[in-house]
N, C-alpha and C. Protein backbone atom coordinates (compact mmCIF):
# COMPACT_ATOMS: atom_id res chain seq x y z
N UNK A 1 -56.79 -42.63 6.14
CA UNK A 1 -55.41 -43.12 6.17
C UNK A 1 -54.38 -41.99 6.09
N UNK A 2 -54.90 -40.89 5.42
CA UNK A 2 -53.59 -39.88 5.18
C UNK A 2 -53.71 -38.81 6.42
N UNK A 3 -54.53 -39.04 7.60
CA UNK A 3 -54.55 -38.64 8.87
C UNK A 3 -53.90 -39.15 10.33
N UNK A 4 -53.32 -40.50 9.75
CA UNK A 4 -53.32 -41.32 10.59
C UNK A 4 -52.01 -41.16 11.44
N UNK A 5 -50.91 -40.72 11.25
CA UNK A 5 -49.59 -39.87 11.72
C UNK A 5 -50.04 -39.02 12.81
N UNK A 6 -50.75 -38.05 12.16
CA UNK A 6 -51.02 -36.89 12.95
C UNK A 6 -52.35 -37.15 14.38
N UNK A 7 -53.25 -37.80 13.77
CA UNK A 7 -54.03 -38.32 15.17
C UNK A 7 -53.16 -39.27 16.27
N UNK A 8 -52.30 -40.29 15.82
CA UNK A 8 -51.31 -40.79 16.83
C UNK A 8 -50.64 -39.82 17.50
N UNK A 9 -50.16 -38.84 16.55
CA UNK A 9 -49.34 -38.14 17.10
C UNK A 9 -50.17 -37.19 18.62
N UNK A 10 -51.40 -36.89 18.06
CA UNK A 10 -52.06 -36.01 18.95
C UNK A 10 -52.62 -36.85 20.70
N UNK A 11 -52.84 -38.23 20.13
CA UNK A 11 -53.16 -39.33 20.73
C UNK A 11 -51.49 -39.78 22.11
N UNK A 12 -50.74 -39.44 21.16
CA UNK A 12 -49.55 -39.60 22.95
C UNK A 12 -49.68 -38.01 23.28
N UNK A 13 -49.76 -37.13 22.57
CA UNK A 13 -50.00 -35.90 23.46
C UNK A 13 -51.10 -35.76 24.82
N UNK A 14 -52.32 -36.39 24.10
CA UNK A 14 -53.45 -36.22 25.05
C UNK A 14 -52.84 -37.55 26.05
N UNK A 15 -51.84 -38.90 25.97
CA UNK A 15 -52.10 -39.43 27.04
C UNK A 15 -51.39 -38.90 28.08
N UNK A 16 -50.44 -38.02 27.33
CA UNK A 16 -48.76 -37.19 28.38
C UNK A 16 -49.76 -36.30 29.09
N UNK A 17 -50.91 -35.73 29.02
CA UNK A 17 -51.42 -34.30 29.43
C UNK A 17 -52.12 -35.24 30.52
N UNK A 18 -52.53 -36.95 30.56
CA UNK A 18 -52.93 -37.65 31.47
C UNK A 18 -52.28 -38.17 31.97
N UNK A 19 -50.91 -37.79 32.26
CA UNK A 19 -49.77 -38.78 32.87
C UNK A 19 -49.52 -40.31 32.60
N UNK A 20 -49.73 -39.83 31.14
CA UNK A 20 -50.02 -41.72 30.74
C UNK A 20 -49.06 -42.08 29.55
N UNK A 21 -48.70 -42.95 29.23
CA UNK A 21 -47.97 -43.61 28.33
C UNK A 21 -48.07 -44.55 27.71
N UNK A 22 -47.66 -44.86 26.46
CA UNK A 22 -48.72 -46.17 25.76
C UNK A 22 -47.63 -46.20 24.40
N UNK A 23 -47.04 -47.52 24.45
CA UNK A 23 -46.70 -47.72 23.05
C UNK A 23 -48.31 -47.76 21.84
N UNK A 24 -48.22 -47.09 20.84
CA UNK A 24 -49.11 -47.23 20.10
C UNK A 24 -48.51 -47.79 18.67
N UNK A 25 -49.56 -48.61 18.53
CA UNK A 25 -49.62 -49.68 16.97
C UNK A 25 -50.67 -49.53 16.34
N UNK A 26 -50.24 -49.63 15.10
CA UNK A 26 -51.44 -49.46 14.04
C UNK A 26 -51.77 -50.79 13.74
N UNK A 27 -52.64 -51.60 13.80
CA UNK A 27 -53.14 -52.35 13.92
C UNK A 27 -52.80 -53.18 12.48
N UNK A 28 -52.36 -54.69 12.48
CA UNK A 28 -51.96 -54.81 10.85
C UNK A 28 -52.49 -56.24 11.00
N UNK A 29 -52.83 -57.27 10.07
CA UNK A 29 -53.23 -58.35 9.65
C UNK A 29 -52.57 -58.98 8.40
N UNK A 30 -51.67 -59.40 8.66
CA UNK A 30 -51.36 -59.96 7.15
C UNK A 30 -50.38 -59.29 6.45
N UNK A 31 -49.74 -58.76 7.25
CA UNK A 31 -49.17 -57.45 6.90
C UNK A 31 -49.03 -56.66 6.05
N UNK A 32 -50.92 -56.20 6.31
CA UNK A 32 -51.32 -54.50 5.46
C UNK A 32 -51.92 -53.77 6.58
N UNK A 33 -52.32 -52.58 7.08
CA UNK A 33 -53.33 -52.50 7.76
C UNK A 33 -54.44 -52.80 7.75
N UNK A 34 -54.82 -53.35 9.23
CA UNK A 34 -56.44 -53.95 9.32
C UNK A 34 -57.63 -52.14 9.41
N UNK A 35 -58.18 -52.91 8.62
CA UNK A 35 -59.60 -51.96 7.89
C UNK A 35 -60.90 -52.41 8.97
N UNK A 36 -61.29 -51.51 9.59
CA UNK A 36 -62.79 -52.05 10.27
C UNK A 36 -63.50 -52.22 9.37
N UNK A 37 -64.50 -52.82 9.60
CA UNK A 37 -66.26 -52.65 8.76
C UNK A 37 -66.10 -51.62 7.81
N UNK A 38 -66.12 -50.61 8.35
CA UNK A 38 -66.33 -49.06 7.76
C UNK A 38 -65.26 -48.46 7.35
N UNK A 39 -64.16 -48.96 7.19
CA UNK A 39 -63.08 -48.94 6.66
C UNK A 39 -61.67 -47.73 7.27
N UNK A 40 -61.97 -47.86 8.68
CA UNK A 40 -61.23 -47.09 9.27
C UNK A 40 -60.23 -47.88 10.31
N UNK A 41 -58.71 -47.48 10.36
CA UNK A 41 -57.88 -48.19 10.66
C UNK A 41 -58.14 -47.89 12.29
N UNK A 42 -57.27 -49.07 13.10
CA UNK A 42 -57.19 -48.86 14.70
C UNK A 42 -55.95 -48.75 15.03
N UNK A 43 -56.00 -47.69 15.70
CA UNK A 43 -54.35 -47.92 16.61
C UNK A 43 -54.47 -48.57 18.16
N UNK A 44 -54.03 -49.67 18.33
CA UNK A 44 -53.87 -50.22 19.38
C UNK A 44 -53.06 -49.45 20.58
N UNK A 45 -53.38 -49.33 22.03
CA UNK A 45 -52.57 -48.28 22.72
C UNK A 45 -52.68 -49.60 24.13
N UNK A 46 -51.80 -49.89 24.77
CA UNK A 46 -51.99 -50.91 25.85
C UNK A 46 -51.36 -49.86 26.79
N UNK A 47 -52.33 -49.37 28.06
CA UNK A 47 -51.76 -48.36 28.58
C UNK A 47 -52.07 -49.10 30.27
N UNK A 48 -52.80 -49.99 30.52
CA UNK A 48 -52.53 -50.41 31.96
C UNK A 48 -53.58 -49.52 32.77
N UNK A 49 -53.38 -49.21 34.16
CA UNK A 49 -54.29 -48.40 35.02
C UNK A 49 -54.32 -47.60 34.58
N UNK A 50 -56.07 -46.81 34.44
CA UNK A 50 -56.05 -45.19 34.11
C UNK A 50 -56.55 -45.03 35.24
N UNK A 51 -56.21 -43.64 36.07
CA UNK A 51 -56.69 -43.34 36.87
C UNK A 51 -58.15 -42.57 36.80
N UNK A 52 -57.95 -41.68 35.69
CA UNK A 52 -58.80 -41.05 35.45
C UNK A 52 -59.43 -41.51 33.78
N UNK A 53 -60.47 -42.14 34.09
CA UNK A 53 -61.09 -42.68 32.86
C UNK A 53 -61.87 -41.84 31.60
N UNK A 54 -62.43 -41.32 32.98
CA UNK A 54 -63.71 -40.24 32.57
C UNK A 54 -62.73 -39.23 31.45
N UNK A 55 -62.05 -38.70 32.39
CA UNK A 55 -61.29 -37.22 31.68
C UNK A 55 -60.52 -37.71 30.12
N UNK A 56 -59.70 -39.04 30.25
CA UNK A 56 -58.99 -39.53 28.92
C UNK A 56 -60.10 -39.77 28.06
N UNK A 57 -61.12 -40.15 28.21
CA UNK A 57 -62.51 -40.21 27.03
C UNK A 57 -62.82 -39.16 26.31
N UNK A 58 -63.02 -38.06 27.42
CA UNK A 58 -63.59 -36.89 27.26
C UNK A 58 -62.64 -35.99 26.08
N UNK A 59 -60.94 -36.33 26.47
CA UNK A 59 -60.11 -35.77 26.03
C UNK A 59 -59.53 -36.10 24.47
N UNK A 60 -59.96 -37.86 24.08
CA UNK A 60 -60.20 -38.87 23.00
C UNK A 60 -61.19 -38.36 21.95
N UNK A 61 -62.50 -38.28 22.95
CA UNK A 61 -63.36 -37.78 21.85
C UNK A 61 -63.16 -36.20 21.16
N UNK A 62 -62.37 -35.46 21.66
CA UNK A 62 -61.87 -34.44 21.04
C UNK A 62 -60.67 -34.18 19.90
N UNK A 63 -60.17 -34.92 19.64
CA UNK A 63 -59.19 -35.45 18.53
C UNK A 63 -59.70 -35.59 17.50
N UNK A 64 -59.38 -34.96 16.61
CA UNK A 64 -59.66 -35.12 14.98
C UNK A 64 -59.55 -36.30 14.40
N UNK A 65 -60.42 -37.58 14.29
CA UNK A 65 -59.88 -38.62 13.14
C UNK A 65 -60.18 -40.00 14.10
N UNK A 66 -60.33 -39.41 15.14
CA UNK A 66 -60.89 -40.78 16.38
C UNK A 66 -62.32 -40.81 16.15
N UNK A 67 -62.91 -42.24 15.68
CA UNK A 67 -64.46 -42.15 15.37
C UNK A 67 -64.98 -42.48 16.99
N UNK A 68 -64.01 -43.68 17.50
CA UNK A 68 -64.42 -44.04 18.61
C UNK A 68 -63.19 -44.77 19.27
N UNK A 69 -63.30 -44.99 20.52
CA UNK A 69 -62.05 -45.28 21.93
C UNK A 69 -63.01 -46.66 22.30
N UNK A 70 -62.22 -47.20 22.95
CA UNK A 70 -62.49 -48.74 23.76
C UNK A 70 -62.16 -48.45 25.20
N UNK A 71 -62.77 -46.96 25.60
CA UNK A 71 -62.90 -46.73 27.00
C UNK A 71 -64.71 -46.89 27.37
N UNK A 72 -64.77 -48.06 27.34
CA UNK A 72 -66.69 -48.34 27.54
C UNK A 72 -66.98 -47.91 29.02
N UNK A 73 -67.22 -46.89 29.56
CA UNK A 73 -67.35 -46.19 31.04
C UNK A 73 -68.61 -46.12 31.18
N UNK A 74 -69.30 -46.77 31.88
CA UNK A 74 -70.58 -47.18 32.62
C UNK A 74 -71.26 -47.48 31.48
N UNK A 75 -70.84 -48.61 30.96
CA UNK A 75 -71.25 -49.86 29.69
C UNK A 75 -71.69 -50.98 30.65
N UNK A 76 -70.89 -51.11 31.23
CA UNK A 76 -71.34 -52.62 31.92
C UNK A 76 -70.82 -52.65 33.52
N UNK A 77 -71.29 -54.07 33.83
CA UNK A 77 -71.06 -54.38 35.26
C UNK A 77 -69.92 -54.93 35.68
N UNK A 78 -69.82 -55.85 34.27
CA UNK A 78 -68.50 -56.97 34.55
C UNK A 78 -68.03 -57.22 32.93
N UNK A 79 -66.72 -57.32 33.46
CA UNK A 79 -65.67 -57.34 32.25
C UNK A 79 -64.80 -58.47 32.36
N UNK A 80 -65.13 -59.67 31.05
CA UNK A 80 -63.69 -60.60 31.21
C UNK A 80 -63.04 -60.26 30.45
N UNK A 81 -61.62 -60.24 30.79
CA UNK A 81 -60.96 -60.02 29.91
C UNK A 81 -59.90 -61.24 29.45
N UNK A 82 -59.38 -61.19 28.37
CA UNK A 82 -58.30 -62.53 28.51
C UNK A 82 -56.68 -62.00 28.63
N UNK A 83 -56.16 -62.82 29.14
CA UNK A 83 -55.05 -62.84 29.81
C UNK A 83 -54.11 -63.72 29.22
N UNK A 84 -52.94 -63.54 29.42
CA UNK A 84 -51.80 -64.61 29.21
C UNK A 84 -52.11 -66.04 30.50
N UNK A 85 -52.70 -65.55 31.32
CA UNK A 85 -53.03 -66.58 32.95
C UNK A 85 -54.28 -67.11 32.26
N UNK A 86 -55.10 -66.89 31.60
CA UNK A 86 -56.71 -67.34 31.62
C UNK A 86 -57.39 -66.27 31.74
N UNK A 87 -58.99 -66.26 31.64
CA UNK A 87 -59.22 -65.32 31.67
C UNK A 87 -60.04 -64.22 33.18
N UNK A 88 -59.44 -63.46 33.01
CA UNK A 88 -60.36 -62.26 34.36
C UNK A 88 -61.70 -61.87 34.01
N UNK A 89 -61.95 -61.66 35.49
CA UNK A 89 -63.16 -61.29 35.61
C UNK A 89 -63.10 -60.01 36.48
N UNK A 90 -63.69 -58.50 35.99
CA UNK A 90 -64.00 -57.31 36.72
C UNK A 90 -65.00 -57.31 37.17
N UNK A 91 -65.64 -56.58 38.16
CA UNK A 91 -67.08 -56.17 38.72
C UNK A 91 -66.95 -54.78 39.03
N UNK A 92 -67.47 -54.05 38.72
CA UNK A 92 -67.65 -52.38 39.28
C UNK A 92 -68.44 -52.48 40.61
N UNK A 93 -67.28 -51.92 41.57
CA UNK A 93 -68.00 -51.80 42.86
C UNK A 93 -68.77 -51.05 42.73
């Protein structure tokens, strides 16, 4: 928790160095911060198309204080996701 400033902070650096932009939130429940399992907070980042997936992972997992990213890159085939419309469906060509 007393890291958590400074990895955001490093976290819009690395998305600016990807031409990317992302309001980021610290994730709250009840209003305290939400604690995973293991007791480490999430910052939520809703950033839209990445062009380059691979490289923002690569660039994620190098940040001090990030255990892990919700960039799952050749995890799966198909992705629903939910939507304000219902929910989508991806397929990796």
């Amino acid at each position: 928790p007393f890291g958590i400033k400074a990895t955001a902070w490093k976290i819009e650096k690395v998305l600016k160095h990807c031409g990317l932009e992302a309001k980021l939130m610290l994730r709250q429940r009840n209003g305290k911060t939400f604690r995973s399992d293991a007791g480490h907070a999430i910052i939520d980042a809703s950033i839209g198309a990445i062009p380059e997936p691979e490289r923002l992972a690569n660039l994620l997992n190098l940040v001090p204080g990030i255990v892990d990213h919700g960039l799952f890159i050749g995890v799966c085939g198909i992705v629903l996701m939910g939507t304000d419309d219902g929910v989508k469906k991806f397929v990796r060509a």
